[in-house]
PDB file of N, CA and C in Angstrom:
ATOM      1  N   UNK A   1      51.406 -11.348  41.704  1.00  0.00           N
ATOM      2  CA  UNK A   1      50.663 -10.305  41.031  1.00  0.00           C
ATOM      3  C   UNK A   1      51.636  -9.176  40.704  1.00  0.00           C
ATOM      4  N   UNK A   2      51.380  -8.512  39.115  1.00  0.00           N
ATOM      5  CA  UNK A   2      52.755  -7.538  38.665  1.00  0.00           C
ATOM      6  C   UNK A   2      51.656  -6.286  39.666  1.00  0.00           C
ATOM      7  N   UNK A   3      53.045  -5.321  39.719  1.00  0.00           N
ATOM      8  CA  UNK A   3      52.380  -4.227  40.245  1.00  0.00           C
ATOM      9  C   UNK A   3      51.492  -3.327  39.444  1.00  0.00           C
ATOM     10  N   UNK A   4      51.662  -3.432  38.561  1.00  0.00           N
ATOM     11  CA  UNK A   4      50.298  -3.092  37.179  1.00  0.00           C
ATOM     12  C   UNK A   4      48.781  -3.131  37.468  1.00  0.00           C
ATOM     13  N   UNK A   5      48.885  -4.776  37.731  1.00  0.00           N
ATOM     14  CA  UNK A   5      47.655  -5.375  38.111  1.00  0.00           C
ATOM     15  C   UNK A   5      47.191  -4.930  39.796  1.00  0.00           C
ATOM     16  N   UNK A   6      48.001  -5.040  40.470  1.00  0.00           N
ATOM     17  CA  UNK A   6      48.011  -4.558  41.603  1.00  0.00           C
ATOM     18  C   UNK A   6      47.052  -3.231  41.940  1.00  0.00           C
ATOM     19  N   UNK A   7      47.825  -2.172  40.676  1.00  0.00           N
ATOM     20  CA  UNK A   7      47.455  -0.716  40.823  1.00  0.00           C
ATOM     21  C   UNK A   7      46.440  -0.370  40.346  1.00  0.00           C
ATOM     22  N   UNK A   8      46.008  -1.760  39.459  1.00  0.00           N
ATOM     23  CA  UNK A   8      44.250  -1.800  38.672  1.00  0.00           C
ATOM     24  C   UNK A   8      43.258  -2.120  39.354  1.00  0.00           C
ATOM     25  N   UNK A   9      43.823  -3.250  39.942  1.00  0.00           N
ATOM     26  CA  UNK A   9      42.924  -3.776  41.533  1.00  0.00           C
ATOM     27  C   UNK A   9      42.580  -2.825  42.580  1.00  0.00           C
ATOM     28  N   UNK A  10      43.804  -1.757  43.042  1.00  0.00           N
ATOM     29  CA  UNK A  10      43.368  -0.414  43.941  1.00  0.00           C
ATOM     30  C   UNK A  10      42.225   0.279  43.445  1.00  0.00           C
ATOM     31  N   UNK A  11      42.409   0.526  41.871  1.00  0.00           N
ATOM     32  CA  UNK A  11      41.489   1.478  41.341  1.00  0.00           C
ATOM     33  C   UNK A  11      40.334   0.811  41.369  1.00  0.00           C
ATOM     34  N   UNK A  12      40.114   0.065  40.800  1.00  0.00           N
ATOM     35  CA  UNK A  12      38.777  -0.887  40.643  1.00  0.00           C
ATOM     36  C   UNK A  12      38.120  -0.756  42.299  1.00  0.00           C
ATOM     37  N   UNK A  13      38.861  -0.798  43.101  1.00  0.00           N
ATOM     38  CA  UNK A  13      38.218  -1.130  44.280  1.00  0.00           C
ATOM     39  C   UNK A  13      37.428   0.556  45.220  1.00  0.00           C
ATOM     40  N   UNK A  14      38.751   1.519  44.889  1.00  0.00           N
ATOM     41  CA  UNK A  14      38.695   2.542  45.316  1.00  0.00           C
ATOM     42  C   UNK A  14      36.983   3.377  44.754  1.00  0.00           C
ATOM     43  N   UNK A  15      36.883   2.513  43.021  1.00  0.00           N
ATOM     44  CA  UNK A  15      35.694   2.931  42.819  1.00  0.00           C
ATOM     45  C   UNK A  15      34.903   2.478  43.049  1.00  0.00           C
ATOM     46  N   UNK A  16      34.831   1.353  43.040  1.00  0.00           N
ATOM     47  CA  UNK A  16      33.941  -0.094  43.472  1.00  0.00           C
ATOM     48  C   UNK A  16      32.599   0.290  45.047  1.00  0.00           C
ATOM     49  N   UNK A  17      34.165   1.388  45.952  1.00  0.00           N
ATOM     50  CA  UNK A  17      33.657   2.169  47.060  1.00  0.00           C
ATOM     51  C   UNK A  17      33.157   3.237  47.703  1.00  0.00           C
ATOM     52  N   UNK A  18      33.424   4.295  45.957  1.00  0.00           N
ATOM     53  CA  UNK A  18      32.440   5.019  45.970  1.00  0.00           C
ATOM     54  C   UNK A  18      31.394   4.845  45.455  1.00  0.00           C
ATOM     55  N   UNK A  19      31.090   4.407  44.659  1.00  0.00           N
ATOM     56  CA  UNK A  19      30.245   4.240  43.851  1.00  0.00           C
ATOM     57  C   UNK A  19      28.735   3.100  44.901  1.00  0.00           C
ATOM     58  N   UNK A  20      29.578   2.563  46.079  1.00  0.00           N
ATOM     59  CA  UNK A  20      28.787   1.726  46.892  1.00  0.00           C
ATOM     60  C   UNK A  20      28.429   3.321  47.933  1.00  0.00           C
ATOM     61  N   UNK A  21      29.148   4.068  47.707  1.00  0.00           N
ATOM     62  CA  UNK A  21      28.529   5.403  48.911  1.00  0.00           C
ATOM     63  C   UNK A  21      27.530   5.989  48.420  1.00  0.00           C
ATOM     64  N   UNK A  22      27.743   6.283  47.023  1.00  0.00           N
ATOM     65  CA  UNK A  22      26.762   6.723  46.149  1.00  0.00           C
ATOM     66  C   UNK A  22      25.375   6.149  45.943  1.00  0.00           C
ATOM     67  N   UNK A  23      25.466   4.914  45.847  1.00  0.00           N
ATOM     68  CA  UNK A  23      24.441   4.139  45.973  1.00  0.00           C
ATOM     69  C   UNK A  23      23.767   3.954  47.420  1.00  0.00           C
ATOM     70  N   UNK A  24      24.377   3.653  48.392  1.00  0.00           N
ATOM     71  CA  UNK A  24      23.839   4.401  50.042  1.00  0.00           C
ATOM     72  C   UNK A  24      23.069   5.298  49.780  1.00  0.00           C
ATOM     73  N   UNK A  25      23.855   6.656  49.527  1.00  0.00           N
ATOM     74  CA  UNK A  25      22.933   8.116  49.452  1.00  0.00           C
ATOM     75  C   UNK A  25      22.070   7.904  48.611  1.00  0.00           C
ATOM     76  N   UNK A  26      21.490   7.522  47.526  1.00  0.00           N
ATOM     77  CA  UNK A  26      20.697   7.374  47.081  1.00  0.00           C
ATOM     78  C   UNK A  26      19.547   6.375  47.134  1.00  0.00           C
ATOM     79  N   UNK A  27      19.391   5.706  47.907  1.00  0.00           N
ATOM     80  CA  UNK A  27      19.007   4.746  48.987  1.00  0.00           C
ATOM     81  C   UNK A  27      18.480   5.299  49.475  1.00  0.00           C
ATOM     82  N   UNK A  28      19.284   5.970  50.767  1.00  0.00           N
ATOM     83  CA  UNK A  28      18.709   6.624  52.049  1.00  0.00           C
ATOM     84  C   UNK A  28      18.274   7.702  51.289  1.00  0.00           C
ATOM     85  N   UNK A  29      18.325   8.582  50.627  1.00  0.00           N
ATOM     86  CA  UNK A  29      17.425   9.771  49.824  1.00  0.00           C
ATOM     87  C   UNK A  29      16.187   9.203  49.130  1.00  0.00           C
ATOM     88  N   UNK A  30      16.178   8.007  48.855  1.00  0.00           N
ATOM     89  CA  UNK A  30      15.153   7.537  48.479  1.00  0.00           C
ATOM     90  C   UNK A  30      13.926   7.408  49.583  1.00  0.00           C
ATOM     91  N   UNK A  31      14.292   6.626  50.585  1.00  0.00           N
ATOM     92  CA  UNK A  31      13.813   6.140  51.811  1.00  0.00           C
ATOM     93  C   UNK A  31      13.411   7.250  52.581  1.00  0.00           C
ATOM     94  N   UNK A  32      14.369   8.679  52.768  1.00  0.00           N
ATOM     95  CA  UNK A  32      13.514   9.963  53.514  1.00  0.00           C
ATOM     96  C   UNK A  32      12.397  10.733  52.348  1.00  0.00           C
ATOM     97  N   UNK A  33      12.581  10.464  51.002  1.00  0.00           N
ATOM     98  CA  UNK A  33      11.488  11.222  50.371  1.00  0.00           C
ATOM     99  C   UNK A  33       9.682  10.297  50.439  1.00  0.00           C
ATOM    100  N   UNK A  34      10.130   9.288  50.343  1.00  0.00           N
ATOM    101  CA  UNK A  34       9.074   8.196  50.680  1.00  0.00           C
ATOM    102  C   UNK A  34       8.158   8.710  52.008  1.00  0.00           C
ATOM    103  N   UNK A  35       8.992   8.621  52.662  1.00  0.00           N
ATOM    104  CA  UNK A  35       8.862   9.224  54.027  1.00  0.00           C
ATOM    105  C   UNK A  35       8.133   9.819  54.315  1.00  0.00           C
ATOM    106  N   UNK A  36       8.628  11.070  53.445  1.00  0.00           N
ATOM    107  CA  UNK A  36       8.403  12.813  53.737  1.00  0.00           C
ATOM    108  C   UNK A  36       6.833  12.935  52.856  1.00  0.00           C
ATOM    109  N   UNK A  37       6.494  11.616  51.792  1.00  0.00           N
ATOM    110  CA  UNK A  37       5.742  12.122  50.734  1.00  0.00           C
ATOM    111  C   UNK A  37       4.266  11.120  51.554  1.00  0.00           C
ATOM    112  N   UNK A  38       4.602  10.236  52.646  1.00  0.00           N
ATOM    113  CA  UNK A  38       3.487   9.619  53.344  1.00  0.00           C
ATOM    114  C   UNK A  38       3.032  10.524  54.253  1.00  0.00           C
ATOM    115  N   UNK A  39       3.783  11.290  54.873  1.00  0.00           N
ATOM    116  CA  UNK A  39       3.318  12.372  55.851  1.00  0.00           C
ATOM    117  C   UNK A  39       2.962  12.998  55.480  1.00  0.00           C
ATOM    118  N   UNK A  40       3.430  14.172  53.931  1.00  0.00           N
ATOM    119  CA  UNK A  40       2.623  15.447  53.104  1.00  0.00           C
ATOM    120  C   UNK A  40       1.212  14.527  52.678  1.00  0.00           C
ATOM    121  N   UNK A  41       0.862  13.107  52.732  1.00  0.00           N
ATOM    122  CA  UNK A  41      -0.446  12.503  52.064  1.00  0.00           C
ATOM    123  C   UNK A  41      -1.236  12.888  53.492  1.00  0.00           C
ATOM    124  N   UNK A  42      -0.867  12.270  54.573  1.00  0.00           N
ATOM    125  CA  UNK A  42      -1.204  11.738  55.662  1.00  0.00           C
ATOM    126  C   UNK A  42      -1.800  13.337  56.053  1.00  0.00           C
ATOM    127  N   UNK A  43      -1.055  14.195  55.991  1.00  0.00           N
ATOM    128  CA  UNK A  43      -1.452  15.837  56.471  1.00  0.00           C
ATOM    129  C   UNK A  43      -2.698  16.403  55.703  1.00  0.00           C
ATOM    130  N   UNK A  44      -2.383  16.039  54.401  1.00  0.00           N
ATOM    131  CA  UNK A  44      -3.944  16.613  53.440  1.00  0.00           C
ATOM    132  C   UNK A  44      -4.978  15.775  53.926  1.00  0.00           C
ATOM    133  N   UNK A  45      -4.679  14.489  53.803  1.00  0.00           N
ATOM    134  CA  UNK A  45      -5.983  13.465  53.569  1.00  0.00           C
ATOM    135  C   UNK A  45      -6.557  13.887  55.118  1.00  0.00           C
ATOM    136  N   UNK A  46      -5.693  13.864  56.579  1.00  0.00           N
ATOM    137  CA  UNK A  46      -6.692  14.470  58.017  1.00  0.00           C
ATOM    138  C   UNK A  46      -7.037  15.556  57.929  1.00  0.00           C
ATOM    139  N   UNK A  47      -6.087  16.336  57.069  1.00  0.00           N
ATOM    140  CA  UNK A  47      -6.855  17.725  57.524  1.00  0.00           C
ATOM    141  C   UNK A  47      -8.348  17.824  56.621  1.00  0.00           C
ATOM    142  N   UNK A  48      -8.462  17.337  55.101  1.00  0.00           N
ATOM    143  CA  UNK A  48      -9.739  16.850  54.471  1.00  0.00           C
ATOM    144  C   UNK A  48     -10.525  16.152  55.741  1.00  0.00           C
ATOM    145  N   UNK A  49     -10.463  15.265  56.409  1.00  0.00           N
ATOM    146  CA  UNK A  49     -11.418  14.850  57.120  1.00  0.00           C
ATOM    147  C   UNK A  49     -11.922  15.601  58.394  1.00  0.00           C
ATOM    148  N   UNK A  50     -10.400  16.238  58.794  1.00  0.00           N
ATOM    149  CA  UNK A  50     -11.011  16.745  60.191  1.00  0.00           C
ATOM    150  C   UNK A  50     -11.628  17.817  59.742  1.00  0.00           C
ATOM    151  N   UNK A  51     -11.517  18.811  58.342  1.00  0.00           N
ATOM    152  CA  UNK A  51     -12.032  19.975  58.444  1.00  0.00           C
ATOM    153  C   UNK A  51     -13.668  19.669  57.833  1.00  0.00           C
ATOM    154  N   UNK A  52     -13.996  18.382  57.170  1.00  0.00           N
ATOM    155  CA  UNK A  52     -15.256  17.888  57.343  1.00  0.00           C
ATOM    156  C   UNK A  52     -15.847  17.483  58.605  1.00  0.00           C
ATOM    157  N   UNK A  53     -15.458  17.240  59.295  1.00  0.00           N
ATOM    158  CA  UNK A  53     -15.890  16.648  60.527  1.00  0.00           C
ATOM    159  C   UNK A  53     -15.768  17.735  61.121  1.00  0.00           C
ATOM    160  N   UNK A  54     -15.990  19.338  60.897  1.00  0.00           N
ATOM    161  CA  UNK A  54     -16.153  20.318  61.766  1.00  0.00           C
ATOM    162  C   UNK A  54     -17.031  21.301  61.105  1.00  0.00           C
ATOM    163  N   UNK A  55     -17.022  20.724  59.747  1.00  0.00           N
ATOM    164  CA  UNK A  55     -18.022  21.783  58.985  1.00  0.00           C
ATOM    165  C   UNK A  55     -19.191  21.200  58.816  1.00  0.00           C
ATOM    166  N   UNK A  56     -19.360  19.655  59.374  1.00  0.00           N
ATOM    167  CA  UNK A  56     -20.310  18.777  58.801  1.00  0.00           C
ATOM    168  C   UNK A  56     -22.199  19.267  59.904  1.00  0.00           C
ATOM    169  N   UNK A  57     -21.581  19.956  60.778  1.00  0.00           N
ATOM    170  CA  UNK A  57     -23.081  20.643  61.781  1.00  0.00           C
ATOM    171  C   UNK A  57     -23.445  22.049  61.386  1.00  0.00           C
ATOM    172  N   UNK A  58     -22.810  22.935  60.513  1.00  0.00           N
ATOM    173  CA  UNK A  58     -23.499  23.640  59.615  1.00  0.00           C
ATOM    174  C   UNK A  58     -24.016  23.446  58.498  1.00  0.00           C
ATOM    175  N   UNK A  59     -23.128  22.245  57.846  1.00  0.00           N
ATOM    176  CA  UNK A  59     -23.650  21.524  56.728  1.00  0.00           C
ATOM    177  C   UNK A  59     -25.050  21.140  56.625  1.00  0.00           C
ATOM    178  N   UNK A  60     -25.318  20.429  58.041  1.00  0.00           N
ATOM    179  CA  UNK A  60     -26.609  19.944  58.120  1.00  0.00           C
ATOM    180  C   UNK A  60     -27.586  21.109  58.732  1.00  0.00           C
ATOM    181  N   UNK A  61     -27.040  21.932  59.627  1.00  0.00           N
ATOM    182  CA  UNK A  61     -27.960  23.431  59.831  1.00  0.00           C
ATOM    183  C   UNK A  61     -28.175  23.561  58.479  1.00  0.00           C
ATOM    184  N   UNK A  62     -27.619  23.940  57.395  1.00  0.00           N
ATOM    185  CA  UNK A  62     -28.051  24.769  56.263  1.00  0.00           C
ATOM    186  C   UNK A  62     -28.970  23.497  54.816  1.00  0.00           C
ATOM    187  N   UNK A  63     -28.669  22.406  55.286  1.00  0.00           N
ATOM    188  CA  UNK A  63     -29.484  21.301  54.641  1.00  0.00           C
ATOM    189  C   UNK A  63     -30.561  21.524  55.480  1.00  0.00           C
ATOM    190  N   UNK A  64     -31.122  21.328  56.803  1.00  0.00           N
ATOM    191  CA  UNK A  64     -32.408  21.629  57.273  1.00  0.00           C
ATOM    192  C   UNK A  64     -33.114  23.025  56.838  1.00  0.00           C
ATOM    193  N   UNK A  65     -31.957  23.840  56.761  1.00  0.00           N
ATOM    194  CA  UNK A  65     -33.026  25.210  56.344  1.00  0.00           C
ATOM    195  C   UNK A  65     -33.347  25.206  54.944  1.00  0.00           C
ATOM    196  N   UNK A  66     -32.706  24.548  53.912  1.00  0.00           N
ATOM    197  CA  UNK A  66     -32.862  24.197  52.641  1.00  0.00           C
ATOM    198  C   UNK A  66     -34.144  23.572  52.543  1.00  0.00           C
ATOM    199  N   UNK A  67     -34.069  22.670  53.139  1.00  0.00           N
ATOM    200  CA  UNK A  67     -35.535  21.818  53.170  1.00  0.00           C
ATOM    201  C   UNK A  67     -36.933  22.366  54.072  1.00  0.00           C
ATOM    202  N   UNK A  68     -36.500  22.979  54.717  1.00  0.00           N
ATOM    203  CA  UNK A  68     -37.622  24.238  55.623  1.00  0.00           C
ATOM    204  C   UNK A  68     -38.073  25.623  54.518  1.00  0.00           C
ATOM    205  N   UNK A  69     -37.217  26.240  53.700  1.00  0.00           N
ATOM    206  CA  UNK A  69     -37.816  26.944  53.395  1.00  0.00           C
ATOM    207  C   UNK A  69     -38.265  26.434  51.939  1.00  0.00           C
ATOM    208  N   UNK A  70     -37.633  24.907  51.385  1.00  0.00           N
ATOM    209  CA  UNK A  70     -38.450  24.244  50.150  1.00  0.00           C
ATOM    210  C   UNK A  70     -39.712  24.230  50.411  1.00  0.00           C
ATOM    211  N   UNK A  71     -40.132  23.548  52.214  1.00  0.00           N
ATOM    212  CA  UNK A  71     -41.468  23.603  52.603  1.00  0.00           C
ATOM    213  C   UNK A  71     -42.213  24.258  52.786  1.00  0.00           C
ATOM    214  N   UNK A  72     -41.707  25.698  53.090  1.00  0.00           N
ATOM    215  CA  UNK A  72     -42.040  27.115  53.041  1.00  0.00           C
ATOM    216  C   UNK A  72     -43.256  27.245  51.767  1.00  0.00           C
ATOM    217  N   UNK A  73     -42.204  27.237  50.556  1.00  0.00           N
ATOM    218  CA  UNK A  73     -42.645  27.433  49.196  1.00  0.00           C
ATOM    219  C   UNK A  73     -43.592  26.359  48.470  1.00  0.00           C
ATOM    220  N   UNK A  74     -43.380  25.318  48.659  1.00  0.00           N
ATOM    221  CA  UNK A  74     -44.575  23.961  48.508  1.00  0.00           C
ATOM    222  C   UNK A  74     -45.510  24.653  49.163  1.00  0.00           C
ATOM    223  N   UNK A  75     -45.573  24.842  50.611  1.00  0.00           N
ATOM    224  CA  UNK A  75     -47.034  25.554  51.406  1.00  0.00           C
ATOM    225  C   UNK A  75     -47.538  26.630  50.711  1.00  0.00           C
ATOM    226  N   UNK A  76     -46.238  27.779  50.225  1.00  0.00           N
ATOM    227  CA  UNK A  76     -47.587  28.380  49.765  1.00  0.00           C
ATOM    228  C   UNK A  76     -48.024  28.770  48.425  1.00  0.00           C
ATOM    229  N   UNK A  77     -47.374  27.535  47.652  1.00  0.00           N
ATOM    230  CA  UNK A  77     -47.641  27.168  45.995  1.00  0.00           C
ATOM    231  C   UNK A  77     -48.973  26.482  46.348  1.00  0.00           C
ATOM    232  N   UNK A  78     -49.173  25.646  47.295  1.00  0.00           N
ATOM    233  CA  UNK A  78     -50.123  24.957  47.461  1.00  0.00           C
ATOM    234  C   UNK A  78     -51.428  26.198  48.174  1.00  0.00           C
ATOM    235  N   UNK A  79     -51.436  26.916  48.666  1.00  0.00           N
ATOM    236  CA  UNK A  79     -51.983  28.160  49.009  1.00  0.00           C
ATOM    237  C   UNK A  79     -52.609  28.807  47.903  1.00  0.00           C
ATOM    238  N   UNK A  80     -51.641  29.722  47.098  1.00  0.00           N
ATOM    239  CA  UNK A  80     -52.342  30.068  46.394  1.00  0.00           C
ATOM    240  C   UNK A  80     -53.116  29.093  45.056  1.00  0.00           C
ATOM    241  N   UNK A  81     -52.798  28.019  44.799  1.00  0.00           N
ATOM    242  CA  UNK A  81     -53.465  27.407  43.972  1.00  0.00           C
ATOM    243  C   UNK A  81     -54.676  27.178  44.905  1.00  0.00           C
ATOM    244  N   UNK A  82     -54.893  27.135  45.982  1.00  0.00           N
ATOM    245  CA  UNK A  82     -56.251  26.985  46.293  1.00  0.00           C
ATOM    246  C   UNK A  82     -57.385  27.979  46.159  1.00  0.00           C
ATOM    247  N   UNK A  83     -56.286  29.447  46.277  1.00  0.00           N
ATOM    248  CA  UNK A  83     -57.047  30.446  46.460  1.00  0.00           C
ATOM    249  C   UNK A  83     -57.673  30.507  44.683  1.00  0.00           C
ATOM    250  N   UNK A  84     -56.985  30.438  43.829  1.00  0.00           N
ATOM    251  CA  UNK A  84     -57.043  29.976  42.480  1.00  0.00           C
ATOM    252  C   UNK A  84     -58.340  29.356  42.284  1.00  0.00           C
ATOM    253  N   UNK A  85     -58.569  28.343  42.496  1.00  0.00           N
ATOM    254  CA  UNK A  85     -59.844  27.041  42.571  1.00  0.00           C
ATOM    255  C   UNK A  85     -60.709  28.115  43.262  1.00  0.00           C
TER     256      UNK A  85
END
């Protein structure tokens, strides 16, 4: 091998090996954003559930009083239409 070829072969290789580091880091940067973007899901989607699952017994306090004072007003729609008749 002339030393020409030799010194083409270094280069070729020298890049050959960054270019394989480069591709690593971008790999592994790939692999921690993946990561990072299942946990930022994982954090909204529990905290959506747990903060339902803590609001969900006033929810239903204020659905019973919804429907208590609908019954309220049926009673005394139905009231005065009697007094009406």
């Amino acid at each position: 091998m002339d030393p020409e070829s030799k010194k083409l072969l270094e280069a070729t290789f020298k890049l050959a090996e960054e270019n394989n580091g480069i591709l690593r880091s971008l790999h592994r940067s790939m692999r921690i954003r993946r990561l990072v973007s299942v946990v930022y899901w994982a954090i909204i989607i529990g905290s959506a559930v747990g903060a339902y699952y803590f609001i969900q017994p006033f929810l239903d306090q204020m659905v019973d009083a919804y429907g208590g004072v609908k019954t309220n007003f049926e009673g005394l729609n139905n009231l005065l239409q009697n007094f009406q008749n």
